[in-house]
C-alpha atoms as a PDB file:
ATOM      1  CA  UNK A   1      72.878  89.564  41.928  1.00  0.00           C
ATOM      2  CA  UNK A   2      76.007  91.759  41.373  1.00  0.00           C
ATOM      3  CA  UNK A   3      76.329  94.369  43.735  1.00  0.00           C
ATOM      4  CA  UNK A   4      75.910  98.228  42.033  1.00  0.00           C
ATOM      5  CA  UNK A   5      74.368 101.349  42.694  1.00  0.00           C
ATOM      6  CA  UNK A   6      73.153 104.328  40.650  1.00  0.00           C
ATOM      7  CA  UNK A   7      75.648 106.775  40.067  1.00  0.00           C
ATOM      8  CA  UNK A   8      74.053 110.420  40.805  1.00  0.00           C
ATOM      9  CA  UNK A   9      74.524 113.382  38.621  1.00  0.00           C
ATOM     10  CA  UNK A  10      77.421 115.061  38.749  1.00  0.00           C
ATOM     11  CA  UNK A  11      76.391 118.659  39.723  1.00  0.00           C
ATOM     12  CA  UNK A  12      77.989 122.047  39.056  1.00  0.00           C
ATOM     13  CA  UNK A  13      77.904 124.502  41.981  1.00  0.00           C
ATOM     14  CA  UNK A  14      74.656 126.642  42.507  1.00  0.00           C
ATOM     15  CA  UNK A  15      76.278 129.724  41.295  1.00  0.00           C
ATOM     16  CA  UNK A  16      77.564 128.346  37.971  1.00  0.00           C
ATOM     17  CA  UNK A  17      73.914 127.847  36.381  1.00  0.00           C
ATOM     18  CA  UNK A  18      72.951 129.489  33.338  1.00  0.00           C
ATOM     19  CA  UNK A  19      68.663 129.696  33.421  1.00  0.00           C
ATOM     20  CA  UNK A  20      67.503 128.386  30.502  1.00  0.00           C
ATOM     21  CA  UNK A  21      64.257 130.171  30.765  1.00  0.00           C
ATOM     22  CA  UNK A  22      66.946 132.768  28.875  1.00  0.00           C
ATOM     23  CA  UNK A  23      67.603 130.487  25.512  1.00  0.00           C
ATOM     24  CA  UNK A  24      65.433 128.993  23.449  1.00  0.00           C
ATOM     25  CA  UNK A  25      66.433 124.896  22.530  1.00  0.00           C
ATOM     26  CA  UNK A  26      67.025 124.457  19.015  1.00  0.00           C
ATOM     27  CA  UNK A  27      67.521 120.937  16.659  1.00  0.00           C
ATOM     28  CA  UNK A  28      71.423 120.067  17.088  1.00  0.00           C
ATOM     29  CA  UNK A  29      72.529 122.650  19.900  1.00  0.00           C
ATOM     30  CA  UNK A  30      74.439 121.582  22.907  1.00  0.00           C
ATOM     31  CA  UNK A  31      73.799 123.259  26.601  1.00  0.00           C
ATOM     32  CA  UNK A  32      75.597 122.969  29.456  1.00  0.00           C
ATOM     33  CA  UNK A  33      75.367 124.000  33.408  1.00  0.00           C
ATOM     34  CA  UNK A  34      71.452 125.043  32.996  1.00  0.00           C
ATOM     35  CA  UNK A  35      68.460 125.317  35.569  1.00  0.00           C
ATOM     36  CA  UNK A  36      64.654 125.882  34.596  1.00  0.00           C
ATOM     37  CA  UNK A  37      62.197 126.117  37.094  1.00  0.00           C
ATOM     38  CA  UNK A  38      58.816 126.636  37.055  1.00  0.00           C
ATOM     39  CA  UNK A  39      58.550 126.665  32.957  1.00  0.00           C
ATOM     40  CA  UNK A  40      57.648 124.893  30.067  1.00  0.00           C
ATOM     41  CA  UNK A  41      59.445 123.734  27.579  1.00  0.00           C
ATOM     42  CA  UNK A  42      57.344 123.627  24.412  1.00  0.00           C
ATOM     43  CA  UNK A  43      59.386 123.659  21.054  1.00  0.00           C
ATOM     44  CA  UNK A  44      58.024 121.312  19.007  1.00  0.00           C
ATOM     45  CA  UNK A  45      59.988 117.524  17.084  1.00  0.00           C
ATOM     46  CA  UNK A  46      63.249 118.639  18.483  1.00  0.00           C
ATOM     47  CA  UNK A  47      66.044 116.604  17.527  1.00  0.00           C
ATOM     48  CA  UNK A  48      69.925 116.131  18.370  1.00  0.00           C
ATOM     49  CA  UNK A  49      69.662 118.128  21.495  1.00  0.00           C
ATOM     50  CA  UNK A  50      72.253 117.541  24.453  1.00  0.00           C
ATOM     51  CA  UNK A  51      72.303 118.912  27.748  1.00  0.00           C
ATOM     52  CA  UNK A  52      74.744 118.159  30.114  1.00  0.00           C
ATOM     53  CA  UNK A  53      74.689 119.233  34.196  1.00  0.00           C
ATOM     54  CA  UNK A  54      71.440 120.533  34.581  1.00  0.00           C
ATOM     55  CA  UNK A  55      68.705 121.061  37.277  1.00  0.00           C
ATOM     56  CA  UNK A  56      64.856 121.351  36.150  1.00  0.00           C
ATOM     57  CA  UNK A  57      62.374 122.010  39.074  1.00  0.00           C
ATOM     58  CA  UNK A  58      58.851 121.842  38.121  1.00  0.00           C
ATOM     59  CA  UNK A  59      58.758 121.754  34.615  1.00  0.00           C
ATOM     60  CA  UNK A  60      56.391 120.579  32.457  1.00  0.00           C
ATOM     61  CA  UNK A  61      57.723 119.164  29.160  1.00  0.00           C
ATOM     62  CA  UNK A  62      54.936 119.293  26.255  1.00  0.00           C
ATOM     63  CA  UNK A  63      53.554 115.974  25.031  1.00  0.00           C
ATOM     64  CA  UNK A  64      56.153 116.340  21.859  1.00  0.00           C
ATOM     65  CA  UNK A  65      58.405 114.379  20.127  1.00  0.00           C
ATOM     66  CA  UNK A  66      62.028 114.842  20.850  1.00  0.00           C
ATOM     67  CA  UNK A  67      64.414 112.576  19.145  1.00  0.00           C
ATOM     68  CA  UNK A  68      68.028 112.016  19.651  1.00  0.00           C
ATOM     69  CA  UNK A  69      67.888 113.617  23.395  1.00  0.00           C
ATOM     70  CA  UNK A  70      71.280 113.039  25.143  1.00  0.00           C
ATOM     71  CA  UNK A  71      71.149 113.823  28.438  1.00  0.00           C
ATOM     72  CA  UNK A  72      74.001 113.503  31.405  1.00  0.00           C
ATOM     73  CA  UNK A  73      73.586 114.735  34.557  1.00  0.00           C
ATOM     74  CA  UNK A  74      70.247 115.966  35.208  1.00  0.00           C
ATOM     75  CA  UNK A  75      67.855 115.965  38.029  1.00  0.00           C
ATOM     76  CA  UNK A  76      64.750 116.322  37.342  1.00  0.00           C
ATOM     77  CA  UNK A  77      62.353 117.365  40.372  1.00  0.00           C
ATOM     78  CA  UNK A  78      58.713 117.154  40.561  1.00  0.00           C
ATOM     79  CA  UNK A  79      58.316 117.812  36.493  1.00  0.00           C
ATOM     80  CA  UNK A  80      55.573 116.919  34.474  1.00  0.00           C
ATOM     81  CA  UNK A  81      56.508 114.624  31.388  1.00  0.00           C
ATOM     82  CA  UNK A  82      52.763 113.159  30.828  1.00  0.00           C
ATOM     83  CA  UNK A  83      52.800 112.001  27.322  1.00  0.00           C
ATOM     84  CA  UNK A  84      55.874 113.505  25.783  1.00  0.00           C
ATOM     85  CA  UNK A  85      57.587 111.279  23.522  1.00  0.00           C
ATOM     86  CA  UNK A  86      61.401 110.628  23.535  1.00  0.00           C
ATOM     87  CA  UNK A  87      62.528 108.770  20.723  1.00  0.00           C
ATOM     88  CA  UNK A  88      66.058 107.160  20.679  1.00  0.00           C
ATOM     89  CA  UNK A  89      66.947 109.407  23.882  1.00  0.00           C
ATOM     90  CA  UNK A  90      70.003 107.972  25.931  1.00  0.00           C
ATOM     91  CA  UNK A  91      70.249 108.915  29.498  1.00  0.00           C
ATOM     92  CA  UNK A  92      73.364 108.602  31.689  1.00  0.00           C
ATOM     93  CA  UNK A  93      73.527 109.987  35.401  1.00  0.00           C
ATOM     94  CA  UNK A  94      69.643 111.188  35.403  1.00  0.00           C
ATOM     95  CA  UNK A  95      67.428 111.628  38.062  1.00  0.00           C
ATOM     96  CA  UNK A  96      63.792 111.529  37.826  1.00  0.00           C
ATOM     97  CA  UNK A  97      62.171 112.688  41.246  1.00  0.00           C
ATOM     98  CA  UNK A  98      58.679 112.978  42.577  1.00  0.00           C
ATOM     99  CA  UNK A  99      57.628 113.308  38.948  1.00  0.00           C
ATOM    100  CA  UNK A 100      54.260 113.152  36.695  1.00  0.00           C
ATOM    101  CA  UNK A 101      54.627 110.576  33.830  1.00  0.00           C
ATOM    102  CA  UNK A 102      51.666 109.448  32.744  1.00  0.00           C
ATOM    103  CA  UNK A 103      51.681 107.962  29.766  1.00  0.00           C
ATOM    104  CA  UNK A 104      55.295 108.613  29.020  1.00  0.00           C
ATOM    105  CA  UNK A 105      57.372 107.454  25.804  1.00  0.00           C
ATOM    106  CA  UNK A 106      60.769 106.543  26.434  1.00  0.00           C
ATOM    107  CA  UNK A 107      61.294 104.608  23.040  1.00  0.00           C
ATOM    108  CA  UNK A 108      64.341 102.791  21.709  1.00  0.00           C
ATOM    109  CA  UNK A 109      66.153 104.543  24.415  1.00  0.00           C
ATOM    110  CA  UNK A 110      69.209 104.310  26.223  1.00  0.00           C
ATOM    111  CA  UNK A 111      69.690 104.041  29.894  1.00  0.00           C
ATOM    112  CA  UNK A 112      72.788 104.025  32.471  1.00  0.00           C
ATOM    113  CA  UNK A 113      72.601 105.408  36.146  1.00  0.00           C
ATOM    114  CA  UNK A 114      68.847 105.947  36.020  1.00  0.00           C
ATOM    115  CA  UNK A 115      67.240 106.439  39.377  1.00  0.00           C
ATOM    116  CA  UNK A 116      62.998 107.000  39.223  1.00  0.00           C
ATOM    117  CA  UNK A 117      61.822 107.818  42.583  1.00  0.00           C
ATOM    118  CA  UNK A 118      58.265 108.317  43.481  1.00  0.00           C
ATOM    119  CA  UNK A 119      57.353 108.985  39.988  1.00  0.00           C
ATOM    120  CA  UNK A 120      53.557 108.450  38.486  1.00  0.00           C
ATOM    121  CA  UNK A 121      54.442 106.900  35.375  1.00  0.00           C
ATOM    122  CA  UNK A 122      51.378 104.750  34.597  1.00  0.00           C
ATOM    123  CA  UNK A 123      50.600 104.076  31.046  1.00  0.00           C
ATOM    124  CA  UNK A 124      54.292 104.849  30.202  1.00  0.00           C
ATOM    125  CA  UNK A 125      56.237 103.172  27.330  1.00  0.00           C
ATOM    126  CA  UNK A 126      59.773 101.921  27.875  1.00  0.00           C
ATOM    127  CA  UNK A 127      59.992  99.651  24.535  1.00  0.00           C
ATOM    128  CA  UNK A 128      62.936  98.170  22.880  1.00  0.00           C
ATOM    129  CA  UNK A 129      65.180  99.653  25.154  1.00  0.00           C
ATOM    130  CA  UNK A 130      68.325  98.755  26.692  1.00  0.00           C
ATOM    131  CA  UNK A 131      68.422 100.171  30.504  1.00  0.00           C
ATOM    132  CA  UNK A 132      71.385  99.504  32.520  1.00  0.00           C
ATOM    133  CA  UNK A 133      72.064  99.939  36.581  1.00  0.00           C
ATOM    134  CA  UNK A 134      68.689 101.472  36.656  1.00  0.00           C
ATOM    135  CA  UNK A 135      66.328 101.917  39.391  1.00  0.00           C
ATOM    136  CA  UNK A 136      62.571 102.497  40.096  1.00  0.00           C
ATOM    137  CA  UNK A 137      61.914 103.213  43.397  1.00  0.00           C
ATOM    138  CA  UNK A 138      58.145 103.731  45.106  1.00  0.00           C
ATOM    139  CA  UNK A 139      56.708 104.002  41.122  1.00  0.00           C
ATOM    140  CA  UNK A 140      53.492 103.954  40.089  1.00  0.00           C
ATOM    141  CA  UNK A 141      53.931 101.838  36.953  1.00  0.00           C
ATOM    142  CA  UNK A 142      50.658 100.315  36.622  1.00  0.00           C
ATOM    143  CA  UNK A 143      49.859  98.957  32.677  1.00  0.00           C
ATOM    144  CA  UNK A 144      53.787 100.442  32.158  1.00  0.00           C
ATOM    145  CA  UNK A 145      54.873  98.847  28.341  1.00  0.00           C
ATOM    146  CA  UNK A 146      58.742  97.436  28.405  1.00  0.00           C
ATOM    147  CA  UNK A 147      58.200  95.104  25.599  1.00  0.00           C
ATOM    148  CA  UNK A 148      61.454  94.451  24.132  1.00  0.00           C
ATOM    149  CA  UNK A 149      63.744  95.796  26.665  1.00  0.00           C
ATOM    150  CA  UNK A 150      66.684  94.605  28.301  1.00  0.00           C
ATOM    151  CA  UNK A 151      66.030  95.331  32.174  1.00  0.00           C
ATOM    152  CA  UNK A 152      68.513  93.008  33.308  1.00  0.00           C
ATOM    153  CA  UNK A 153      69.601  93.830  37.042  1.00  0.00           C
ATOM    154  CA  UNK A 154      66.851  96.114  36.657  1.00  0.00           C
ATOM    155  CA  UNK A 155      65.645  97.155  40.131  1.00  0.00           C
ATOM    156  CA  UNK A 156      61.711  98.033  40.756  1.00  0.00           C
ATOM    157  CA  UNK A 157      61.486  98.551  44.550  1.00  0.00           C
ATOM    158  CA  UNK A 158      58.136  99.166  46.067  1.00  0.00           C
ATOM    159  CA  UNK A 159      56.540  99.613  42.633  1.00  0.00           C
ATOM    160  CA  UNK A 160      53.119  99.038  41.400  1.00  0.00           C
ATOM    161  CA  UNK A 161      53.671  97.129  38.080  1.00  0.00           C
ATOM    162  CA  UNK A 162      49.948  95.976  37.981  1.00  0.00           C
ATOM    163  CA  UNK A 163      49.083  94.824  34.508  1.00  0.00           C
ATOM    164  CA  UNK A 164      52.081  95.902  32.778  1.00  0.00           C
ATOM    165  CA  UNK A 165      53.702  94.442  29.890  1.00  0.00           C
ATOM    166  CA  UNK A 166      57.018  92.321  29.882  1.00  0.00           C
ATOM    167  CA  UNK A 167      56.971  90.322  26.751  1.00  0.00           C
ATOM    168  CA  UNK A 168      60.213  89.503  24.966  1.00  0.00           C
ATOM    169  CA  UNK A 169      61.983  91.304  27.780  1.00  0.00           C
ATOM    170  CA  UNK A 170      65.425  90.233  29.287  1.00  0.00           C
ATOM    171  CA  UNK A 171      64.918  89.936  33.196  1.00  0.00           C
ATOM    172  CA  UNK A 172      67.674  88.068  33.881  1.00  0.00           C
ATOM    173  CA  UNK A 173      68.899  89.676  37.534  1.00  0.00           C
ATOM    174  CA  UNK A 174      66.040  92.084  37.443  1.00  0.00           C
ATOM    175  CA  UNK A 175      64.966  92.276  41.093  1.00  0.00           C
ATOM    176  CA  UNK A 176      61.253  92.599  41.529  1.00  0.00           C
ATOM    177  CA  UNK A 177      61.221  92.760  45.646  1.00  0.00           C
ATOM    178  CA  UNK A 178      58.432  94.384  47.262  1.00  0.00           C
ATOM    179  CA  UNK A 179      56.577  95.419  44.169  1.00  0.00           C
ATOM    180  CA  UNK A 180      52.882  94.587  43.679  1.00  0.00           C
ATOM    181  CA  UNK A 181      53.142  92.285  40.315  1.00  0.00           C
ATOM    182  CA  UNK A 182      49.568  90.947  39.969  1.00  0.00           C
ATOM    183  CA  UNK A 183      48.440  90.763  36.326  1.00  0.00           C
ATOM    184  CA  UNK A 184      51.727  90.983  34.962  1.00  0.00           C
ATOM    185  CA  UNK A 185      51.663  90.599  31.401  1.00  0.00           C
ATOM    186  CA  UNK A 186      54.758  87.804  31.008  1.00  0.00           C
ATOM    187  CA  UNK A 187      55.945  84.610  29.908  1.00  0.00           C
ATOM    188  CA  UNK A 188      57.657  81.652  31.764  1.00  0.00           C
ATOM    189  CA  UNK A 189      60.231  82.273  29.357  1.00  0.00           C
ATOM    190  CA  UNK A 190      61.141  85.772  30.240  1.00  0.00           C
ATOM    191  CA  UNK A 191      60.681  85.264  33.856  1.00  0.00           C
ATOM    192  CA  UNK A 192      64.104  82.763  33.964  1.00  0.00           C
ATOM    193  CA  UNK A 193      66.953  84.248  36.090  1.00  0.00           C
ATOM    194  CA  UNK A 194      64.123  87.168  37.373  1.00  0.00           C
ATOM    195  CA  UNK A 195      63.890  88.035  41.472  1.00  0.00           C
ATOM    196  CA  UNK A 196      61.118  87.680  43.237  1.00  0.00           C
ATOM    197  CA  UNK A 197      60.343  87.181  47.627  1.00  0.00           C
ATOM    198  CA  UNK A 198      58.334  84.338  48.691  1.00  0.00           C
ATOM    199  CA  UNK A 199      55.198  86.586  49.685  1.00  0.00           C
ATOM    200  CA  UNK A 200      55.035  87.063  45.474  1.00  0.00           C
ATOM    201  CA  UNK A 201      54.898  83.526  44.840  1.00  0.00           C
ATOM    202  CA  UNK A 202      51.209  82.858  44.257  1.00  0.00           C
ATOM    203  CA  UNK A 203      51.289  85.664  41.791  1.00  0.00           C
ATOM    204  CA  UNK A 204      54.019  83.734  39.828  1.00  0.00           C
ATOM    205  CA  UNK A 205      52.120  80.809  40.078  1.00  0.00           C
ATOM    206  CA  UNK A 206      49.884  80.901  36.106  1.00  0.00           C
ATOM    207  CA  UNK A 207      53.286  81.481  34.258  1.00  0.00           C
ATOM    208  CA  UNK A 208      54.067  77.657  35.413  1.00  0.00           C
ATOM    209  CA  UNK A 209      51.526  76.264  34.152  1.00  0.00           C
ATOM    210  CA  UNK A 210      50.474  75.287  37.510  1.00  0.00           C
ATOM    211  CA  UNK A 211      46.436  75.352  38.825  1.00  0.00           C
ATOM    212  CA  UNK A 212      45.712  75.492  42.421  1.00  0.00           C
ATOM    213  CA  UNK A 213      42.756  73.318  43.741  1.00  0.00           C
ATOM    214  CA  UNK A 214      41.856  73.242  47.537  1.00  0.00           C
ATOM    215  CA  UNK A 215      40.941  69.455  48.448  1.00  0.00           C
ATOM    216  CA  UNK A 216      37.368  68.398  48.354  1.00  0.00           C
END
């Protein structure tokens, strides 16, 4: 496994925020050094919207569509995105902390220098994407979707992927290491080149074809 890390945002100062609670997002507009706390942002099928350097504590972000999002250098703390719908976002430098995901649509997205940590994102759809030095950390991602993905060198630490779905996924170097994987909806085919502890071996064990009889 090579050795990376996540690259964190790269933060303005404090005193060279513009609130966004002041402008309104619009299709195609660009915004740059904002902070939003304790709002909502509710404009409805938004699309071609970038924001670049921004903070966003406690925001909840309306179960709408939003296509085209480019995002670079965000943290997002202890938001709410349960079942808004990104569509062909691409994410580079983002933080996702403490936050509310449930049922979640990250869809043919883009991913570099993603960090999820202690995030409830249950029910959430990562399909057909292509996420790169990414990390989920202490996730709830219980019946989670990444069919289609590329996770490779993927990192879920301390997750709960109970039940979810990895079909026609590329795990190759993903690291699956003290996450709870039982039920995982997979194939011996996508599993090849995948990282797994010993402890998770008996959960591995029906994707080899393999039946386990104690002696009579």
């Amino acid at each position: 496994m090579k050795n990376w890390h996540v690259e964190p945002p790269k933060l303005p100062k404090n005193d060279e925020y513009q609130p966004l609670s002041d402008v309104c997002l619009t299709d195609e507009s660009t915004y740059s050094q904002v902070t939003c706390a304790d709002c909502t942002i509710a404009e409805k099928h938004l699309r071609h919207v970038k924001i670049d350097q921004g903070v966003f504590t406690r925001v909840t972000w309306t179960p709408d569509t939003l296509t085209d999002l480019q995002l670079s250098n965000i943290r997002f703390e202890r938001c709410d995105f349960s079942n808004a719908v990104w569509y062909q976002a691409s994410t580079h430098r983002v933080e996702f902390r403490g936050s509310r995901a449930t049922g979640f649509q990250f869809i043919e997205g883009n991913g570099r220098n993603v960090l999820f940590k202690e995030c409830r994102l249950n029910l959430a759809q990562f399909r057909f994407c292509n996420l790169k030095r990414t990390r989920f950390e202490n996730c709830v991602l219980t019946e989670a979707n990444f069919q289609g993905s590329d996770l490779s060198e993927v990192v879920f630490a301390d997750c709960d992927l109970r039940r979810a779905e990895l079909h026609q996924t590329n795990l190759n170097g993903t690291d699956f290491r003290g996450s709870q994987i039982e039920g995982l909806r997979t194939g011996q085919k996508e599993l090849q080149g995948a990282i797994f502890e010993p402890i998770q071996a008996m959960d591995l064990v029906g994707f080899l074809g393999v039946t386990l009889k104690a002696r009579e």
